[in-house]
C-alpha atoms as a PDB file:
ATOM      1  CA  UNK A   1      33.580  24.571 -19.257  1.00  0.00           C
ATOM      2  CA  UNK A   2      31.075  22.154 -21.096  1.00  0.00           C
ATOM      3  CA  UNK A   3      27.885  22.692 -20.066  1.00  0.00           C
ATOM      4  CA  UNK A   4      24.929  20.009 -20.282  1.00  0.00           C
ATOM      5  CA  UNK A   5      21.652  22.429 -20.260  1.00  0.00           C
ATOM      6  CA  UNK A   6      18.861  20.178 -21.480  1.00  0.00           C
ATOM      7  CA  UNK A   7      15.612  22.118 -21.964  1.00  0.00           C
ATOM      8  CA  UNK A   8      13.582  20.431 -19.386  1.00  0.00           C
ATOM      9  CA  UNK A   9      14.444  18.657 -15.774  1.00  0.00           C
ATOM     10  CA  UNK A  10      14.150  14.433 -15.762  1.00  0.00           C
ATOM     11  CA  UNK A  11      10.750  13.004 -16.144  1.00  0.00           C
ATOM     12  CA  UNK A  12       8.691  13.058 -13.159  1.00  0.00           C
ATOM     13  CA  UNK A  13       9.442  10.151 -10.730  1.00  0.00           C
ATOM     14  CA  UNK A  14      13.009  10.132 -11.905  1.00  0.00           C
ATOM     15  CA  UNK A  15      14.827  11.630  -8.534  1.00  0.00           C
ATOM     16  CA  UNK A  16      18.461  10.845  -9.823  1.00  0.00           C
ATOM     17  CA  UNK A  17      20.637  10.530 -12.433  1.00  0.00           C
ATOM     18  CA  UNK A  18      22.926   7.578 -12.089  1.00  0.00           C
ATOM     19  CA  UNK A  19      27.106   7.623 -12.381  1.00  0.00           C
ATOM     20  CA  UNK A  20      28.386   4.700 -13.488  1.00  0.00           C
ATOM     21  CA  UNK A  21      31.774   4.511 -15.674  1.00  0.00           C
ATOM     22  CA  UNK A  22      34.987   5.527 -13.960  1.00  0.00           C
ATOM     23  CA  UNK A  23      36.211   8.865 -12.843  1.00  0.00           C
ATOM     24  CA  UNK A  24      38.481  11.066 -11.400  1.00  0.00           C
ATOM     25  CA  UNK A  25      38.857  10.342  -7.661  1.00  0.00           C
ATOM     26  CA  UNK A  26      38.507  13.949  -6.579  1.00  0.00           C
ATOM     27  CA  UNK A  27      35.280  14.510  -8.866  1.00  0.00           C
ATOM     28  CA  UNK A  28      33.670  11.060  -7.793  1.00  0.00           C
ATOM     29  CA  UNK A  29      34.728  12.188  -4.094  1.00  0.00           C
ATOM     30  CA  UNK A  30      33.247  15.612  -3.797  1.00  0.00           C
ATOM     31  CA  UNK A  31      30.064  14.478  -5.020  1.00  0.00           C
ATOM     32  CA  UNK A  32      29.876  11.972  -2.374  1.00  0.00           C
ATOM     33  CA  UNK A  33      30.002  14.312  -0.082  1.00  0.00           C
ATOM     34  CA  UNK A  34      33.040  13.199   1.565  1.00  0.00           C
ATOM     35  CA  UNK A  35      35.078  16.882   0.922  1.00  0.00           C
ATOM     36  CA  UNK A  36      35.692  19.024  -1.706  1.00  0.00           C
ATOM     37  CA  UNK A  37      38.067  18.400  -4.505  1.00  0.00           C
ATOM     38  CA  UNK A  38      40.952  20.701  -3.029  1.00  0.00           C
ATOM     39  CA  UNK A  39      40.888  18.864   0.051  1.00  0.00           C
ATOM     40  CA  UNK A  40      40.971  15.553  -1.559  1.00  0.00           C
ATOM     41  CA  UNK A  41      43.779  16.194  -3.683  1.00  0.00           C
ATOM     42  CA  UNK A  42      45.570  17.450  -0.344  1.00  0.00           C
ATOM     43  CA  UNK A  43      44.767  13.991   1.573  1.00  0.00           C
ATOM     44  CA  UNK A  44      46.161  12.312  -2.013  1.00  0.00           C
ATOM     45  CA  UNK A  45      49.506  14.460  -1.917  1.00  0.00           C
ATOM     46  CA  UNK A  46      50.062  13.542   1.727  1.00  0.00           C
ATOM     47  CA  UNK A  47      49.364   9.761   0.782  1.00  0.00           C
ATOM     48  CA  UNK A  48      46.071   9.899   3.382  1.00  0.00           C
ATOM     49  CA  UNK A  49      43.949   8.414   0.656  1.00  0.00           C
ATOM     50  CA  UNK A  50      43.638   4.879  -0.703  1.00  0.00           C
ATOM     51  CA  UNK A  51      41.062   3.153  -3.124  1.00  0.00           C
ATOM     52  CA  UNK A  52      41.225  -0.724  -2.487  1.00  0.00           C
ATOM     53  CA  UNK A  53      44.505  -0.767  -0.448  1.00  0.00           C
ATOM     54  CA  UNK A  54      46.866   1.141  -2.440  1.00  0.00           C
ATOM     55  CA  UNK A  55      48.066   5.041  -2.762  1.00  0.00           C
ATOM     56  CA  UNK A  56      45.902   6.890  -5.322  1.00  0.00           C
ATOM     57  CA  UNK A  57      47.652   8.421  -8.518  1.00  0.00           C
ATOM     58  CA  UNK A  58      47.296  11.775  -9.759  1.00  0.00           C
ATOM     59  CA  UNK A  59      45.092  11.292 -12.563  1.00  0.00           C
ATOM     60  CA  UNK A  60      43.891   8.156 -11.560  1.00  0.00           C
ATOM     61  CA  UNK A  61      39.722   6.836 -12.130  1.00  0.00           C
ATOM     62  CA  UNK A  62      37.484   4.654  -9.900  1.00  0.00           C
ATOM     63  CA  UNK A  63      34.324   3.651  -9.331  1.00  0.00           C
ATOM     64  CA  UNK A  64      31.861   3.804  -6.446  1.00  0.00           C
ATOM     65  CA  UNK A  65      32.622   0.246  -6.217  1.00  0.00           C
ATOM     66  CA  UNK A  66      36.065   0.678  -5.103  1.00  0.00           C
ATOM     67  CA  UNK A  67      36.840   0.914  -1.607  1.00  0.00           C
ATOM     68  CA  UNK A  68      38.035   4.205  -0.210  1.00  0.00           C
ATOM     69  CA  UNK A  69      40.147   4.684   2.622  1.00  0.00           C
ATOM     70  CA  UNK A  70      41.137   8.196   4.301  1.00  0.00           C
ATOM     71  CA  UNK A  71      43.715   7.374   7.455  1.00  0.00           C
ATOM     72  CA  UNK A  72      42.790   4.079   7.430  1.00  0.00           C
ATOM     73  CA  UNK A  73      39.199   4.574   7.627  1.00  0.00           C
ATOM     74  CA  UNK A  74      36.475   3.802   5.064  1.00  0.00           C
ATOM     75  CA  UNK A  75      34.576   6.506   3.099  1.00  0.00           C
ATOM     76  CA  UNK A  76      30.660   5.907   2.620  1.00  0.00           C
ATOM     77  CA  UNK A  77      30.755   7.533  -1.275  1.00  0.00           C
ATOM     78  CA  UNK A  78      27.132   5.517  -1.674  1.00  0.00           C
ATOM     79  CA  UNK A  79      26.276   9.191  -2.531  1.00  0.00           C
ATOM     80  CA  UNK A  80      28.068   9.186  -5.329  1.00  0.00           C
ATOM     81  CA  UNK A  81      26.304   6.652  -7.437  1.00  0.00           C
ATOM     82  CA  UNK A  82      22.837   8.763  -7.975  1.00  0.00           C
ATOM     83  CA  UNK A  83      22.609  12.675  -8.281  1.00  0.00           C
ATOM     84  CA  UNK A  84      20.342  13.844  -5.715  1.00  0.00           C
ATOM     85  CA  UNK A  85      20.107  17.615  -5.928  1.00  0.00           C
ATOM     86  CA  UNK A  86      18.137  19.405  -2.753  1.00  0.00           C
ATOM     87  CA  UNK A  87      19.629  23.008  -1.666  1.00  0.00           C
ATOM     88  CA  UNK A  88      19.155  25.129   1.458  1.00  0.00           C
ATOM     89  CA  UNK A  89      19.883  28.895   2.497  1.00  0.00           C
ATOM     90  CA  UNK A  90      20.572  29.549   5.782  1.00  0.00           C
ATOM     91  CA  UNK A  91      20.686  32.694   7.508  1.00  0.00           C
ATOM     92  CA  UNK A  92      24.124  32.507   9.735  1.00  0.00           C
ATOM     93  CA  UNK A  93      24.238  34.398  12.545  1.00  0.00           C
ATOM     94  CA  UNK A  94      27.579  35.453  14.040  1.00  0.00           C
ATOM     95  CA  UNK A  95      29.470  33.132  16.347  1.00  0.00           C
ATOM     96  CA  UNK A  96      28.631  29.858  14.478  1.00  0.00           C
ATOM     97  CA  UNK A  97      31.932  28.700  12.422  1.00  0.00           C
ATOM     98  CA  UNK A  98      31.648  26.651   8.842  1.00  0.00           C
ATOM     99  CA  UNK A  99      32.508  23.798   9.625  1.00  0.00           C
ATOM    100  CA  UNK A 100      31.153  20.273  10.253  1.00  0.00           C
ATOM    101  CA  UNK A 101      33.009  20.000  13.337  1.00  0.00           C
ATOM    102  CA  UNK A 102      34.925  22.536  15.495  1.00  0.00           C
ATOM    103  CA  UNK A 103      37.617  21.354  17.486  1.00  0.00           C
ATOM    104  CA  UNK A 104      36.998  24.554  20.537  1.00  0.00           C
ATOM    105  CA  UNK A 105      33.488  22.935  20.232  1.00  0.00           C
ATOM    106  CA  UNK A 106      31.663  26.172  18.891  1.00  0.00           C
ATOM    107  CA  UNK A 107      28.345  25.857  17.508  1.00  0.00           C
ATOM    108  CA  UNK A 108      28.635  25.102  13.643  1.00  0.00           C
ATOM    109  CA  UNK A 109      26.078  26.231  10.557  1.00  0.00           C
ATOM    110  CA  UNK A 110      25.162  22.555  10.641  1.00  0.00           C
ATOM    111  CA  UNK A 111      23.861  22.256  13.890  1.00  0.00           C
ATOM    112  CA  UNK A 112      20.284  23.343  13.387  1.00  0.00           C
ATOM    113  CA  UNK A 113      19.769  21.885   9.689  1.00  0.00           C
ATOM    114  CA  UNK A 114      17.996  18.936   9.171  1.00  0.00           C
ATOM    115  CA  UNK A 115      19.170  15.554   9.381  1.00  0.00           C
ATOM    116  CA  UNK A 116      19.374  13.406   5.871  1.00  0.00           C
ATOM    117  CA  UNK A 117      18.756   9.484   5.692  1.00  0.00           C
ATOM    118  CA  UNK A 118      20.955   8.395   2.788  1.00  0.00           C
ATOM    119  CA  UNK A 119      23.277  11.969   2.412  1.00  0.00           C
ATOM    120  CA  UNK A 120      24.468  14.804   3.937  1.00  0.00           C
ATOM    121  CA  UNK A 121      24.579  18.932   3.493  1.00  0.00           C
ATOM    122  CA  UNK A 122      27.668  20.149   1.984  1.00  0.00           C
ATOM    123  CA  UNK A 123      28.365  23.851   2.414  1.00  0.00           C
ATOM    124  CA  UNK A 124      28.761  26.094  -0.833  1.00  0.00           C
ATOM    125  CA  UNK A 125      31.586  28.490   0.202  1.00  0.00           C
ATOM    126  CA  UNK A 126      32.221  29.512   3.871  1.00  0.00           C
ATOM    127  CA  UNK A 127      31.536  32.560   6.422  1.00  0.00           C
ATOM    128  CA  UNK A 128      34.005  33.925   8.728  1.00  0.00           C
ATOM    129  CA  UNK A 129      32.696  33.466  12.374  1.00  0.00           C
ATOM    130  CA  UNK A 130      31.855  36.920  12.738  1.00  0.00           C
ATOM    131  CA  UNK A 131      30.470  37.040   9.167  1.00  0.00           C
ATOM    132  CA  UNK A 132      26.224  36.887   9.030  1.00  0.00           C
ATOM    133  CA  UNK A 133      23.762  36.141   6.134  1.00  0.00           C
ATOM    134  CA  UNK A 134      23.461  33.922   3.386  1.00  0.00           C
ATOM    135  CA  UNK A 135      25.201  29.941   3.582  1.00  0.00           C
ATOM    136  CA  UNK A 136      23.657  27.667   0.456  1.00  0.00           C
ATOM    137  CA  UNK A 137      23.881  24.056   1.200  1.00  0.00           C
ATOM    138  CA  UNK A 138      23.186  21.042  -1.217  1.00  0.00           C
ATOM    139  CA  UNK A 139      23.394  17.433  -1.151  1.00  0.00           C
ATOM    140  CA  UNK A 140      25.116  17.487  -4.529  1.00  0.00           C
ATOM    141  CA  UNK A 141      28.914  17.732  -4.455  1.00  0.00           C
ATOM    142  CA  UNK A 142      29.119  18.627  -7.824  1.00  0.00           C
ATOM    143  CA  UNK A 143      26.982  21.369  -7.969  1.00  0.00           C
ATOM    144  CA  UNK A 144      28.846  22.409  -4.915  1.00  0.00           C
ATOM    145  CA  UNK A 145      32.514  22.562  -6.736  1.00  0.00           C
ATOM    146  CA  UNK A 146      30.841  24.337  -9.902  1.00  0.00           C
ATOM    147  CA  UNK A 147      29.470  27.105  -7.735  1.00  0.00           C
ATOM    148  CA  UNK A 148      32.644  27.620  -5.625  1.00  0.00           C
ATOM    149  CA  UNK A 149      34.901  27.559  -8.398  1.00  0.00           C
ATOM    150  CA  UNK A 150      36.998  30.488  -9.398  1.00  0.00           C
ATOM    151  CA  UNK A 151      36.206  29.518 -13.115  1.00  0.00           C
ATOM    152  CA  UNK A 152      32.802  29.674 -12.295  1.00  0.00           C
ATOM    153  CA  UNK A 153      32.643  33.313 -11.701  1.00  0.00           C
ATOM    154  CA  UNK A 154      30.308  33.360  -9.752  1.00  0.00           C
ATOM    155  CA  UNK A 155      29.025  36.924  -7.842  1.00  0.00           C
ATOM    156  CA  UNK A 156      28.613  36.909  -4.018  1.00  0.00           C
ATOM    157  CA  UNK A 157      26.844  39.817  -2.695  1.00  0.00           C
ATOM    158  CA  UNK A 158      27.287  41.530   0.886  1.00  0.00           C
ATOM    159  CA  UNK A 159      26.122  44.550   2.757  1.00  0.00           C
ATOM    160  CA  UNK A 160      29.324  46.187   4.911  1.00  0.00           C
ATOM    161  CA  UNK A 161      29.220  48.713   7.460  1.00  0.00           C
ATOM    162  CA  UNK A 162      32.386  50.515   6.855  1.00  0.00           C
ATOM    163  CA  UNK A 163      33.792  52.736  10.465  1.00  0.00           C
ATOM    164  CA  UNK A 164      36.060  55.257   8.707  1.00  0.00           C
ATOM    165  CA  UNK A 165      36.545  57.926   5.816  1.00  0.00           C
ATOM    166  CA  UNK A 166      35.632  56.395   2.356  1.00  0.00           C
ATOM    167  CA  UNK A 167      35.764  59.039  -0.712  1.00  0.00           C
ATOM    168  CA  UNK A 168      35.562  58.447  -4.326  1.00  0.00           C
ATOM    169  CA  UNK A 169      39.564  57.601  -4.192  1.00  0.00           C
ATOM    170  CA  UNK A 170      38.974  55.039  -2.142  1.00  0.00           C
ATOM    171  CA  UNK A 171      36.711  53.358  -3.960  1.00  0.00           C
ATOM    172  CA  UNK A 172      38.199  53.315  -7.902  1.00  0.00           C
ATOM    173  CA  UNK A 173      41.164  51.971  -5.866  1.00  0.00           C
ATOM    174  CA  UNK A 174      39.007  48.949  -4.492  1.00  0.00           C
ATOM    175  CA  UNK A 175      37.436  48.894  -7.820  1.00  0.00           C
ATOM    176  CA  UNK A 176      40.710  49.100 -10.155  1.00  0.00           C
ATOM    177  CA  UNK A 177      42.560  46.227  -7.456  1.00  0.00           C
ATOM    178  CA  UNK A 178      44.696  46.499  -4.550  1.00  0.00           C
ATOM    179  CA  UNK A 179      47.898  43.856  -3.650  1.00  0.00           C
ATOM    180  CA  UNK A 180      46.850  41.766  -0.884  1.00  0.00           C
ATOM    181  CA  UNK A 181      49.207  39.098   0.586  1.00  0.00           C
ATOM    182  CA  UNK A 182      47.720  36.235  -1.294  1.00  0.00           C
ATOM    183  CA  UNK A 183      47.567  38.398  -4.437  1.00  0.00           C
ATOM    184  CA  UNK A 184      45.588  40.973  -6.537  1.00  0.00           C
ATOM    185  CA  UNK A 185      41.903  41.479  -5.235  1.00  0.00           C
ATOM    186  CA  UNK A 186      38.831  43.763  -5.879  1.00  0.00           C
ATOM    187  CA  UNK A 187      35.403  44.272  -6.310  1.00  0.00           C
ATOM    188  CA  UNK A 188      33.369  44.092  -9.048  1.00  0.00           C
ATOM    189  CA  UNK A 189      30.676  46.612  -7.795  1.00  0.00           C
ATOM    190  CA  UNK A 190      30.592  49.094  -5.187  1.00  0.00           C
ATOM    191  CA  UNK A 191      27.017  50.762  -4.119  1.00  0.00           C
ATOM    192  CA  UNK A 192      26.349  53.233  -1.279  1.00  0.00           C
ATOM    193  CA  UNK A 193      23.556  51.523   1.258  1.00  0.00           C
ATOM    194  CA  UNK A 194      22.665  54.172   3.615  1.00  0.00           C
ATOM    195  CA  UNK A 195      24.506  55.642   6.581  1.00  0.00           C
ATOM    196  CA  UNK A 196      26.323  58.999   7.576  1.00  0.00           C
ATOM    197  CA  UNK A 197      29.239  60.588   8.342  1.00  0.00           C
ATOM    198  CA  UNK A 198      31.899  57.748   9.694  1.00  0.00           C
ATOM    199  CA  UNK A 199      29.765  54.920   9.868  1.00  0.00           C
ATOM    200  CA  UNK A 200      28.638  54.304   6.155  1.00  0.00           C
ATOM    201  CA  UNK A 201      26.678  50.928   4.566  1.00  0.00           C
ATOM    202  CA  UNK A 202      28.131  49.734   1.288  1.00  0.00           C
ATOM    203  CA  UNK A 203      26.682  46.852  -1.169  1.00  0.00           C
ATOM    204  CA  UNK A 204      29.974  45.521  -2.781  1.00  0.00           C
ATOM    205  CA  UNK A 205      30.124  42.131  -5.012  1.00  0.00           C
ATOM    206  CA  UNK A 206      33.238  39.717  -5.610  1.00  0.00           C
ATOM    207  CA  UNK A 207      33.788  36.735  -8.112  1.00  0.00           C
ATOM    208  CA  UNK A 208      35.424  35.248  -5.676  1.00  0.00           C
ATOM    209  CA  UNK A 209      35.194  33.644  -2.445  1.00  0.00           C
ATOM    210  CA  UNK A 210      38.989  34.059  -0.687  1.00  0.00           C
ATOM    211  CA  UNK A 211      39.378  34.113   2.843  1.00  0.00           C
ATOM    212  CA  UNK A 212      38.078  37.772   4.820  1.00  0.00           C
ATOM    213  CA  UNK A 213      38.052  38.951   1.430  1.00  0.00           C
ATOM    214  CA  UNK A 214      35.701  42.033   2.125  1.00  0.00           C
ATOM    215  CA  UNK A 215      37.477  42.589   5.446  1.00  0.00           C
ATOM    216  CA  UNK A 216      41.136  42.783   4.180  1.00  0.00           C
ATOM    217  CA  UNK A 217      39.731  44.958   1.115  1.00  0.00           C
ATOM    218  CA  UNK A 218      38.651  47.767   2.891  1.00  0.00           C
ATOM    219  CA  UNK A 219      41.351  46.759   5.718  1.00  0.00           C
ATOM    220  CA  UNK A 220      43.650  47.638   3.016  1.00  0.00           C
ATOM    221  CA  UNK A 221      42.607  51.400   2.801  1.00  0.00           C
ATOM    222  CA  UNK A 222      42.742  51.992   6.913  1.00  0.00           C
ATOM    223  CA  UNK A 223      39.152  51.226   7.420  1.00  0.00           C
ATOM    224  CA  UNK A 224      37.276  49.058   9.077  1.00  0.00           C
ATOM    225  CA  UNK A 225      34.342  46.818   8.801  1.00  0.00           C
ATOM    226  CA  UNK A 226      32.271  47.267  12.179  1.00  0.00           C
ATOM    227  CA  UNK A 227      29.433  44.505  10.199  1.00  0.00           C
ATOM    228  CA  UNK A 228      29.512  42.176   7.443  1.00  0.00           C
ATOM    229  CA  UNK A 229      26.637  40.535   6.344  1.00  0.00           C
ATOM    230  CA  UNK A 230      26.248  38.205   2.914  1.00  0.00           C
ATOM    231  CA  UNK A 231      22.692  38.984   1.179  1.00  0.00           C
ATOM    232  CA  UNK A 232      23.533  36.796  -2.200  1.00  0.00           C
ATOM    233  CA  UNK A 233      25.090  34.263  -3.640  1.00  0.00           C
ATOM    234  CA  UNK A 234      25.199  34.167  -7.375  1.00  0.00           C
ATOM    235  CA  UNK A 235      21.206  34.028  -8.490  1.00  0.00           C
ATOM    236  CA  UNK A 236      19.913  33.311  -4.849  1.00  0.00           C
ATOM    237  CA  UNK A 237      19.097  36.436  -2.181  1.00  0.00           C
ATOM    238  CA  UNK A 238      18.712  36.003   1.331  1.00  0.00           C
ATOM    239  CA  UNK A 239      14.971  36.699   1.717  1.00  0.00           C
ATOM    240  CA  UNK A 240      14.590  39.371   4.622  1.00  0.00           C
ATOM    241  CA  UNK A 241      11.912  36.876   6.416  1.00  0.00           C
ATOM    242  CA  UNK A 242      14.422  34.197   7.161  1.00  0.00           C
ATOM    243  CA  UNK A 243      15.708  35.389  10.564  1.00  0.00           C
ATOM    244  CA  UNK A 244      18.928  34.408  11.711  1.00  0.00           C
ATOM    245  CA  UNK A 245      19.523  30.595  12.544  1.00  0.00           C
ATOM    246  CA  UNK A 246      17.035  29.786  10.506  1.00  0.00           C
ATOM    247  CA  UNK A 247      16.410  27.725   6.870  1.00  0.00           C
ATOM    248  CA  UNK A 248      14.460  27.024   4.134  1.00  0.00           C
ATOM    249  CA  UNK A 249      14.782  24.654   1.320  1.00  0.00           C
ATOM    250  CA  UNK A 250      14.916  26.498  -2.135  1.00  0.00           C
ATOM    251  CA  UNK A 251      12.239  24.982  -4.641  1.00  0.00           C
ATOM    252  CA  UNK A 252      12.461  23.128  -8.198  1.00  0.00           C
ATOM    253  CA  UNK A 253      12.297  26.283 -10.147  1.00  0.00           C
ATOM    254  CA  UNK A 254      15.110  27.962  -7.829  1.00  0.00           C
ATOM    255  CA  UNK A 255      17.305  24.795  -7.760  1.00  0.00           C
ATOM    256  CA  UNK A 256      17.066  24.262 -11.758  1.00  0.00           C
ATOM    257  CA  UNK A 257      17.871  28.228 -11.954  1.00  0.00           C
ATOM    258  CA  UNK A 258      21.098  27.567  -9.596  1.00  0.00           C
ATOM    259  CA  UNK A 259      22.023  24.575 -11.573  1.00  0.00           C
ATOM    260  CA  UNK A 260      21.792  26.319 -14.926  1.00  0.00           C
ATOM    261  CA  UNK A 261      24.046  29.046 -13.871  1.00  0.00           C
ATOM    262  CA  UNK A 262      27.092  26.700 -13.691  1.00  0.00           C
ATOM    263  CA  UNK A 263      25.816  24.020 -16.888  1.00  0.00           C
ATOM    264  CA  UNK A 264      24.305  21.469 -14.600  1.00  0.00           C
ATOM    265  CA  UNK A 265      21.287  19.701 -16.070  1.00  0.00           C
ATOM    266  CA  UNK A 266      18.315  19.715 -14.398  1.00  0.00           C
ATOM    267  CA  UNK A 267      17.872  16.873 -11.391  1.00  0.00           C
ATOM    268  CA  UNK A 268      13.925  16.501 -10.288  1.00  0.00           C
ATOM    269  CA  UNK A 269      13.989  17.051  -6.170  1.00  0.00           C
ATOM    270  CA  UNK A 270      12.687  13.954  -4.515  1.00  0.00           C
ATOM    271  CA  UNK A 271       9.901  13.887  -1.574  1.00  0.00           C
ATOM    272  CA  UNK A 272      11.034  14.323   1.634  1.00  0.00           C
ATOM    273  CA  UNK A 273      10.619  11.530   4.057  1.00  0.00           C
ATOM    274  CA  UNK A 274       7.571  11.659   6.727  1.00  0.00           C
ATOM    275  CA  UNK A 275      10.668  12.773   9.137  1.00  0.00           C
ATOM    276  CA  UNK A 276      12.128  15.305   7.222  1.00  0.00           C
ATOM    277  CA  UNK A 277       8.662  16.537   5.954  1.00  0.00           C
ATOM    278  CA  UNK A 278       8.231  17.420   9.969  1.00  0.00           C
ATOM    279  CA  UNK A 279      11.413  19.559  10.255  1.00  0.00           C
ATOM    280  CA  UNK A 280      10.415  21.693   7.306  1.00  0.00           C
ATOM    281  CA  UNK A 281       6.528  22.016   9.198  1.00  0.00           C
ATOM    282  CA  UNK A 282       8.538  22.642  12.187  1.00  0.00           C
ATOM    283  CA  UNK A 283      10.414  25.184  10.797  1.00  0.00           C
ATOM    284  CA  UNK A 284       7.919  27.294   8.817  1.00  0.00           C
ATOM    285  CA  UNK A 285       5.819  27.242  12.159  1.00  0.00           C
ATOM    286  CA  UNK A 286       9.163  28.937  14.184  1.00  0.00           C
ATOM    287  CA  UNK A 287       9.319  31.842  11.098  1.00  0.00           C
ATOM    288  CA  UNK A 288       7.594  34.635  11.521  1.00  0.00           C
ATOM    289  CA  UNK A 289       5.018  35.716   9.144  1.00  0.00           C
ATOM    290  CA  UNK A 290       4.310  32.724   7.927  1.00  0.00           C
ATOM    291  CA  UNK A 291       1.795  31.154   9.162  1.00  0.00           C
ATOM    292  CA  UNK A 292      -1.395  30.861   7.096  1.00  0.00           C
ATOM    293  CA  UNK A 293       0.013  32.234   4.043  1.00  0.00           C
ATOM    294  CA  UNK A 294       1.298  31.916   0.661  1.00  0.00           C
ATOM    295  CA  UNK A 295       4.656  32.010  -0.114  1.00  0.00           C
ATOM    296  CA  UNK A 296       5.008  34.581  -3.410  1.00  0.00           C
ATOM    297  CA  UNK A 297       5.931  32.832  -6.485  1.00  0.00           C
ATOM    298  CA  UNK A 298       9.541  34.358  -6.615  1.00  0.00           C
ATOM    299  CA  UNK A 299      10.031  33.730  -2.939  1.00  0.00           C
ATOM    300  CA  UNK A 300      14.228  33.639  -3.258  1.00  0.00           C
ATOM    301  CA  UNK A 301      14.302  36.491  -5.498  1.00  0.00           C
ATOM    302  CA  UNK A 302      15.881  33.881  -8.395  1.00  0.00           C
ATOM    303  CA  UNK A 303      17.409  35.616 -10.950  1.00  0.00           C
ATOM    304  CA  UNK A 304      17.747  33.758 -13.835  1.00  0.00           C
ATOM    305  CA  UNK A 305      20.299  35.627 -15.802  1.00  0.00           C
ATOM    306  CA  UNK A 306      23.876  34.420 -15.613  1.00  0.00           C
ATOM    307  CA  UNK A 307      26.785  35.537 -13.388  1.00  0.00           C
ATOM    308  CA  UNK A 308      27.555  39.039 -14.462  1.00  0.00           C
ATOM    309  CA  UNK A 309      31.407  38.851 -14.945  1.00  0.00           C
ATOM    310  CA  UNK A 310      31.288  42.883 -14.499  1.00  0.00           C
ATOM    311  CA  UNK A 311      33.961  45.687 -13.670  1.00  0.00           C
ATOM    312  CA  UNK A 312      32.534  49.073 -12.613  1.00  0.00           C
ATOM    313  CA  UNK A 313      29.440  50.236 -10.811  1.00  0.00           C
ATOM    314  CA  UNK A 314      26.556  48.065  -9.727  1.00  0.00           C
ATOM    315  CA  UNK A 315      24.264  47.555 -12.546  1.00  0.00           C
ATOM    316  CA  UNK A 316      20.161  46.826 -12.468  1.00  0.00           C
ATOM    317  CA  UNK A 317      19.349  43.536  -9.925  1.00  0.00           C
ATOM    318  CA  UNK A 318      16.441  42.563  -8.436  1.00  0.00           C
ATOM    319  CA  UNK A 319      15.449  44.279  -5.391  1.00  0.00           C
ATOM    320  CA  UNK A 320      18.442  44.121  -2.432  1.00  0.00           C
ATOM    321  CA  UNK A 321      17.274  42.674   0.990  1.00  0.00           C
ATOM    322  CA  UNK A 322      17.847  45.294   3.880  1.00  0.00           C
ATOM    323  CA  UNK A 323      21.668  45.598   5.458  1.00  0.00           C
ATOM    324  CA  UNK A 324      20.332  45.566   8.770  1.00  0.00           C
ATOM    325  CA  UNK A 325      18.828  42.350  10.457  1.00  0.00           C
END
């Protein structure tokens, strides 16, 4: 993948960096905003997609001056014409679903973020309903493909309470690969997190992000996983004071760090409105601990070396946020 990594984020005062020339329809799409490049080249298969009246092509380019048209209706890809790069973590608590819209009307991870003039939060990567922890959001579609990506390779951490016998067996098998339905799976690190007897806390790590991965891996060996809970997402950790339902907006150094990782150049964060400067007091006043003091300088626990593309036992990472919580 080519990689743009200039040495230093745009000069100050310069939020965005502008798109102008024509491209892909998928690409120019899923930095609008308006869905991710898979699902756009699903609506163009099915013929659901149009740019100024007619079927789009495979292959073909436009502009954000085209008109877009999904089932008839028009597409706001306004988004699409500057870069603006702002990123939250979430911590999701079980029984919300990832999506922007649930048709059973269950609560969604988007319900309690904060609302956006101009753009919108795009998820990065999804969480089974009964699935906790870490959900990254940004307003940037294409930092949102490069991260989710298979290419990528980007490491997703979780803690898993395991109910059942594991031995050493067990785990080189989970390590070497094991033949799921949608193909060969594993993990890329295995680590023993606490526990006793049949109830046992693993960290494991995956490149990849298919669906119930971690489930259907240790599934697979006549186990099961009584608690799943994501704690990191390739340099970003789920900092133990964000309690469930609640967010925080990563800062420049984390965001350039993130961007970095998958050869994004650096994108200056703009200043929040007087609105959404209001949710964020709001929200630091609801978190506990808080109050009064000083975030630490390394707040997310940013690592800034690049996705380990690793086989074998977990290696040396900064310092793992509790299982439990």
């Amino acid at each position: 993948m080519a990689a743009d990594r200039p040495e230093k984020p745009a000069r100050a005062g310069q939020d965005t960096l502008s798109h102008t020339g024509p491209e892909r329809v998928q690409k120019l799409l899923a930095r609008a905003g308006v869905g991710s490049r898979r699902e756009v080249e699903g609506w163009m298969e099915a013929g659901r997609l149009t740019v100024n009246g007619q079927p789009v092509s495979p292959g073909q380019k436009a502009t954000v001056a085209d008109r877009f048209e999904l089932d008839g209706k028009r597409l706001d890809v306004g988004g699409a014409a500057d870069v603006m790069r702002r990123v939250l973590i979430y911590n999701k608590p079980e029984g919300e679903v990832t999506t922007r819209k649930d048709p059973e009307g269950r609560p969604t991870v988007f319900d309690r973020l904060p609302r956006l003039r101009e753009h919108r939060w795009i998820s990065i990567g999804r969480l089974d309903i009964n699935t906790t922890g870490l959900v990254l959001f940004t307003t940037d579609g294409e930092l949102a493909n490069r991260l989710m990506h298979p290419s990528s390779q980007i490491d997703r951490e979780y803690a898993v309470r395991v109910f059942g016998e594991v031995d050493d067996a067990m785990i080189e098998r989970l390590l070497e690969g094991v033949l799921l339905e949608d193909g060969m799976a594993k993990f890329s690190d295995i680590t023993p997190a606490g526990g006793s007897g049949m109830n046992r806390w693993f960290h494991v790590t995956l490149l990849e992000g298919r669906n119930r991965e971690v489930r259907r891996l240790w599934e697979s060996q006549g186990v099961r996983v009584s608690r799943l809970k994501r704690v990191r997402y390739g340099p970003i950790f789920l900092p133990s004071r964000l309690t469930l339902g609640k967010w925080e907006e990563l800062d420049q150094k984390a965001v350039d760090t993130l961007s970095r990782t998958v050869g994004l150049a650096p994108v200056e964060i703009p200043q929040k409105t007087p609105n959404e400067q209001a949710a964020h007091d709001r929200q630091r006043r609801k978190s506990p601990g808080r109050a009064g003091k000083k975030a630490p300088g390394n707040k997310w626990a940013v690592s800034d070396a690049p996705p380990a593309k690793r086989s074998g036992r977990a290696s040396a990472r900064p310092r793992r946020p509790s299982p439990k919580g």
